[in-house]
N, C-alpha and C. Protein backbone atom coordinates (compact mmCIF):
# COMPACT_ATOMS: atom_id res chain seq x y z
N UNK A 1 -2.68 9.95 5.75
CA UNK A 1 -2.36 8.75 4.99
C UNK A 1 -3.48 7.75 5.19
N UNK A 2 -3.71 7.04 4.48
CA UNK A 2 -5.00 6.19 4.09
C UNK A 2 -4.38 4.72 5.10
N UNK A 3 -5.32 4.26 5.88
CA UNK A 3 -4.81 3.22 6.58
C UNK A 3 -4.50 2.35 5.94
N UNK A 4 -4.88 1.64 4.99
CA UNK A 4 -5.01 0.76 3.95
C UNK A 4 -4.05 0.79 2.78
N UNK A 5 -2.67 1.39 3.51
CA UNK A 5 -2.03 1.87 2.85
C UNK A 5 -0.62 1.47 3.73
N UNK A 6 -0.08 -0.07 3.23
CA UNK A 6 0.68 -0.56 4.15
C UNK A 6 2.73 -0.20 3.65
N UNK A 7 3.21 -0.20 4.39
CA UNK A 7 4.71 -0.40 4.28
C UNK A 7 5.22 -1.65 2.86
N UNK A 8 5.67 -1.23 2.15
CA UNK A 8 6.39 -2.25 0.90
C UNK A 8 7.56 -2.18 1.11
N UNK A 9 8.30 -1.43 1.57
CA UNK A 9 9.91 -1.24 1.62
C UNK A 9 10.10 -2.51 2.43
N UNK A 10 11.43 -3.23 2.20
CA UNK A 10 12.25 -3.75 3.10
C UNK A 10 11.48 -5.07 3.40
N UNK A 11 10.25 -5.84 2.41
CA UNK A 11 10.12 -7.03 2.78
C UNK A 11 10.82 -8.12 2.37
N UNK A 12 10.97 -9.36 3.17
CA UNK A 12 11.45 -11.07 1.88
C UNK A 12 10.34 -11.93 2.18
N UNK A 13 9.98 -12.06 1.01
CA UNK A 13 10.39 -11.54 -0.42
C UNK A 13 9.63 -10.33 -0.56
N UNK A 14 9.88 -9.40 -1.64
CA UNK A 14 9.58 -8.15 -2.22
C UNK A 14 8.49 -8.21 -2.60
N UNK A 15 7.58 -7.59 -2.43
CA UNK A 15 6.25 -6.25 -2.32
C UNK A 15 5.62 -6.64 -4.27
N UNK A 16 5.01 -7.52 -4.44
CA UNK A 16 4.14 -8.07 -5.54
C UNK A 16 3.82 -7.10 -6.39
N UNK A 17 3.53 -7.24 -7.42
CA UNK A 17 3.05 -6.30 -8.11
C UNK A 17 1.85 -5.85 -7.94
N UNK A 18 0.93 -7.27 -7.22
CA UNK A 18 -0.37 -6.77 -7.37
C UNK A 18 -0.55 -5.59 -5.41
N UNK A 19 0.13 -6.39 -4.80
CA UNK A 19 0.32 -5.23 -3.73
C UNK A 19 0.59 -3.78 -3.76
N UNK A 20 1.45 -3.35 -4.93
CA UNK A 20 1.71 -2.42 -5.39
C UNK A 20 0.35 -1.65 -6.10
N UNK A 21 0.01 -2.09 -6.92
CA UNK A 21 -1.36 -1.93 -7.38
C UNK A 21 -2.49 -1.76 -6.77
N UNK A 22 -2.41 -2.33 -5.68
CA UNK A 22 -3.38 -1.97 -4.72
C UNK A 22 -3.02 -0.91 -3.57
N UNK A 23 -2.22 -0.15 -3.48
CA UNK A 23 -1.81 0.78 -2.60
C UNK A 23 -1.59 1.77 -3.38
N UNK A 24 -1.93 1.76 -4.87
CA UNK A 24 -1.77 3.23 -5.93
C UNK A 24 -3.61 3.36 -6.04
N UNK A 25 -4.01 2.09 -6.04
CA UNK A 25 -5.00 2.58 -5.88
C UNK A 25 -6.00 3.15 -4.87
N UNK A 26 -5.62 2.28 -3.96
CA UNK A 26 -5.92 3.37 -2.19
C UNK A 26 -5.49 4.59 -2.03
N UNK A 27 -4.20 5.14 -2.78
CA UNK A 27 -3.52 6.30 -2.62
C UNK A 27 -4.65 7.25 -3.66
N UNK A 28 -4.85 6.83 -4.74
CA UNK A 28 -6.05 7.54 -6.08
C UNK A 28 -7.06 7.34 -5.37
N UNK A 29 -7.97 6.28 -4.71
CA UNK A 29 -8.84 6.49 -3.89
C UNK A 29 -8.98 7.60 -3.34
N UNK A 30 -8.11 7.87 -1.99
CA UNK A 30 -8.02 9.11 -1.05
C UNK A 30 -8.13 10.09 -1.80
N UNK A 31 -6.91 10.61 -2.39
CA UNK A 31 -6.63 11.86 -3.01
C UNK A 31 -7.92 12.31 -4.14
N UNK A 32 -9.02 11.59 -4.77
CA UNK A 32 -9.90 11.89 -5.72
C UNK A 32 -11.04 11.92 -4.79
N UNK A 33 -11.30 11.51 -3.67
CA UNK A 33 -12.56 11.29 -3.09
C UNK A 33 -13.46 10.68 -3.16
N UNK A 34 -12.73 9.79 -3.76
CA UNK A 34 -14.14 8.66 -4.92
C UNK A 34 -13.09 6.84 -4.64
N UNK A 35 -14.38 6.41 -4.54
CA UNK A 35 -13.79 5.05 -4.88
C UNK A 35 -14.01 4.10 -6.01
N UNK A 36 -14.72 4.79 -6.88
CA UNK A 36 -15.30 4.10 -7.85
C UNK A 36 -15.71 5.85 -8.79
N UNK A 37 -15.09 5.80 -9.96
CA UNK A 37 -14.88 7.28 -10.40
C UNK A 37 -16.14 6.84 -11.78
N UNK A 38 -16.65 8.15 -12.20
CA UNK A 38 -17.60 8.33 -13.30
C UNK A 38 -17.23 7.66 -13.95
N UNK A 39 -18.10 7.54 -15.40
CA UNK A 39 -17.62 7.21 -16.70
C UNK A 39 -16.52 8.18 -17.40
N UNK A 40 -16.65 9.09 -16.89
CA UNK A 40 -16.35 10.73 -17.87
C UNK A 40 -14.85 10.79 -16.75
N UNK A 41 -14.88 9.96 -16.02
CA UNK A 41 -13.43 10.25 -15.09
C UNK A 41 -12.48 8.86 -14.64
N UNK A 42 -13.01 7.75 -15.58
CA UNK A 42 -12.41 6.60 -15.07
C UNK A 42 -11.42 6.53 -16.00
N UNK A 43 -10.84 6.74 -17.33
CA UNK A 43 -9.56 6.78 -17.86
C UNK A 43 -8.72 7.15 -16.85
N UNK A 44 -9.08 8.37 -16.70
CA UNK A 44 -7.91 8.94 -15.98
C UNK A 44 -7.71 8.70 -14.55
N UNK A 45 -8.33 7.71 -13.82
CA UNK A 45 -8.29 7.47 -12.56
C UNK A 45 -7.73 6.23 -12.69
N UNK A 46 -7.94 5.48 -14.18
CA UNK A 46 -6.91 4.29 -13.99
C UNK A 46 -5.94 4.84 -14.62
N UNK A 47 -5.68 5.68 -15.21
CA UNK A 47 -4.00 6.05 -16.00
C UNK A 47 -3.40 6.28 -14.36
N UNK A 48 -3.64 7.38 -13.57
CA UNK A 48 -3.15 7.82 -12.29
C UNK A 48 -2.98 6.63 -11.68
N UNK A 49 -3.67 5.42 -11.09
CA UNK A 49 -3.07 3.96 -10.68
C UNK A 49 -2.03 3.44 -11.22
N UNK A 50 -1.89 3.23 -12.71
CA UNK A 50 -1.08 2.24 -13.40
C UNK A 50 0.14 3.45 -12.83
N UNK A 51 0.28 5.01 -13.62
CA UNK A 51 1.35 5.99 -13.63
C UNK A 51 1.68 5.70 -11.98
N UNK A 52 1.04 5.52 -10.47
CA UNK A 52 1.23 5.98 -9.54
C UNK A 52 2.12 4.43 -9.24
N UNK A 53 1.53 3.29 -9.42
CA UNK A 53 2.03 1.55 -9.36
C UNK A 53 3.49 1.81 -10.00
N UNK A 54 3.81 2.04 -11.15
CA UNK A 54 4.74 2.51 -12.04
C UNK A 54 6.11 2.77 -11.10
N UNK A 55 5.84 4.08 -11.02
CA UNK A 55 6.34 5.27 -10.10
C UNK A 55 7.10 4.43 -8.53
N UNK A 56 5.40 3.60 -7.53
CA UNK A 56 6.11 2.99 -6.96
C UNK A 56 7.08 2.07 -6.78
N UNK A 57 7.02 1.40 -7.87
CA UNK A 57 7.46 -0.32 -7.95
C UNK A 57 9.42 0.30 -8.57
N UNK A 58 9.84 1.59 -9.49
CA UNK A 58 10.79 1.95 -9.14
C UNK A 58 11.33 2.65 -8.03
N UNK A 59 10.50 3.35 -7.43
CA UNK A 59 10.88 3.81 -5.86
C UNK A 59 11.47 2.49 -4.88
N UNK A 60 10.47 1.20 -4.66
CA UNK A 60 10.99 0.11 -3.93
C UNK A 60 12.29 -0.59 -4.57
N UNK A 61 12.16 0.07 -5.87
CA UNK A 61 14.05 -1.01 -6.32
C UNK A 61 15.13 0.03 -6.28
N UNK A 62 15.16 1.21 -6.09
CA UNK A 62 15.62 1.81 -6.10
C UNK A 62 16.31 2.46 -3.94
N UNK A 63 15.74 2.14 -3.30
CA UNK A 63 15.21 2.53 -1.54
C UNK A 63 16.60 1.21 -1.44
N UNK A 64 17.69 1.87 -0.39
CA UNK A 64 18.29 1.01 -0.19
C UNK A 64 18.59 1.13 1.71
N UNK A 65 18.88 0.01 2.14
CA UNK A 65 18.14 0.14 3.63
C UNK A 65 19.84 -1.07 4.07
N UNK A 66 20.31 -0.70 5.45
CA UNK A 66 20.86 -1.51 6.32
C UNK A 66 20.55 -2.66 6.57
N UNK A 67 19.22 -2.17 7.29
CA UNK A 67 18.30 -3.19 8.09
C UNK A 67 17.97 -4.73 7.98
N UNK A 68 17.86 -5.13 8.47
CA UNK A 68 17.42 -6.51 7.88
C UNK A 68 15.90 -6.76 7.24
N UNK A 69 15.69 -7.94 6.01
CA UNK A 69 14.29 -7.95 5.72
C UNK A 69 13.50 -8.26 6.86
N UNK A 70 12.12 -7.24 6.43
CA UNK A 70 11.22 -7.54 7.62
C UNK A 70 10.17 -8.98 7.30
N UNK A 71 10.02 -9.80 7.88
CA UNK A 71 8.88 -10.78 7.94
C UNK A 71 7.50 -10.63 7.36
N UNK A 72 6.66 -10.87 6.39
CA UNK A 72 5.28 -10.23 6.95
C UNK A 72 4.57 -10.76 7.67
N UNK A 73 4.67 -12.54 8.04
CA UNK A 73 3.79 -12.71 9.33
C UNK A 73 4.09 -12.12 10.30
N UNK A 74 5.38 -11.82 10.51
CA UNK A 74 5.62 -11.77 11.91
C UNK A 74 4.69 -9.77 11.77
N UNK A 75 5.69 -9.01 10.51
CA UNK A 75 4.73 -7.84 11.05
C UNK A 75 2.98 -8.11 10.89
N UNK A 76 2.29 -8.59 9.82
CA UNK A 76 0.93 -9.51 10.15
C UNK A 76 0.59 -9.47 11.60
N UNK A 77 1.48 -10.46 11.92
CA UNK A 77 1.04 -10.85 13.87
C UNK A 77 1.18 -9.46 14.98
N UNK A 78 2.10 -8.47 14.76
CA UNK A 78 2.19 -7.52 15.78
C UNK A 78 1.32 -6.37 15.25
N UNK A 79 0.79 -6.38 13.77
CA UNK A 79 -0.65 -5.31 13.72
C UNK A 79 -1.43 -5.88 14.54
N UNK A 80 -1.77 -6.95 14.56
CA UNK A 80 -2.96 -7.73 14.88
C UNK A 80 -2.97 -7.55 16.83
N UNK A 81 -1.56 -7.80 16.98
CA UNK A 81 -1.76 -7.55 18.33
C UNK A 81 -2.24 -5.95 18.80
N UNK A 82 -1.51 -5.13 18.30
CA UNK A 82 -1.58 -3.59 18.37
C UNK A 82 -3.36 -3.29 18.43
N UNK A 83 -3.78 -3.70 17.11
CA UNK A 83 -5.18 -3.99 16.84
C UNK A 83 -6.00 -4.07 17.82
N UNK A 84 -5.90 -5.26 18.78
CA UNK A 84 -5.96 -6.09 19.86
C UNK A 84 -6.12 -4.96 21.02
N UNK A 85 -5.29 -4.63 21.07
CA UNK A 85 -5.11 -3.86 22.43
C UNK A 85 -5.31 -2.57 22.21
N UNK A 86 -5.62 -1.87 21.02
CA UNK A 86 -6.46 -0.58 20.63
C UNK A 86 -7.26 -0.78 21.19
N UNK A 87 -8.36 -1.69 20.72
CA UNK A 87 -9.84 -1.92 20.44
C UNK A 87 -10.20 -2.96 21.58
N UNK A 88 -9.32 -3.30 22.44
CA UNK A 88 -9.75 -4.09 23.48
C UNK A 88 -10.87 -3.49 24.33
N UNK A 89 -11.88 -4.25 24.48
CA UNK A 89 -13.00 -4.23 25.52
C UNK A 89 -12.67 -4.23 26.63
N UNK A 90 -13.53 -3.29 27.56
CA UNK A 90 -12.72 -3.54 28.85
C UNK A 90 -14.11 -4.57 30.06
């Protein structure tokens, strides 16, 4: 899975469109090997974004969860710590 490729389920408020859009396209990123596709291959690398954005944005209205909404500063703040203490210098 592409790091850059964050959790949408279960936020307040709900997962933007353009967030969405940007994680179909990290997902078409990975899977094509390209981040920036030919002339002769960019239709179809943006049809696969819009079709893949599509696809997600009914998956997140559709995902029904117990749990309570998650924060994003607060999850924001505990990547950052995790981050932190990966990559800590010793």
């Amino acid at each position: 899975m592409c790091r850059n490729i964050h959790t949408l389920h279960n936020f307040e408020p709900a997962a933007t469109d353009d967030e969405v859009e940007a994680a179909a396209l990290q997902y078409v990123r990975k899977i094509s090997g390209s981040t920036k596709p030919s002339q002769a291959n960019a239709e179809a690398f943006d049809r696969a974004v819009a079709e893949i954005a599509h696809i997600t944005r009914h998956l997140l209205e559709d995902l029904v969860t117990t749990a309570p909404p998650k924060d994003r500063e607060a999850e924001a703040r505990k990547a950052k710590e995790r981050s932190a203490k990966r990559f800590a210098t010793v």
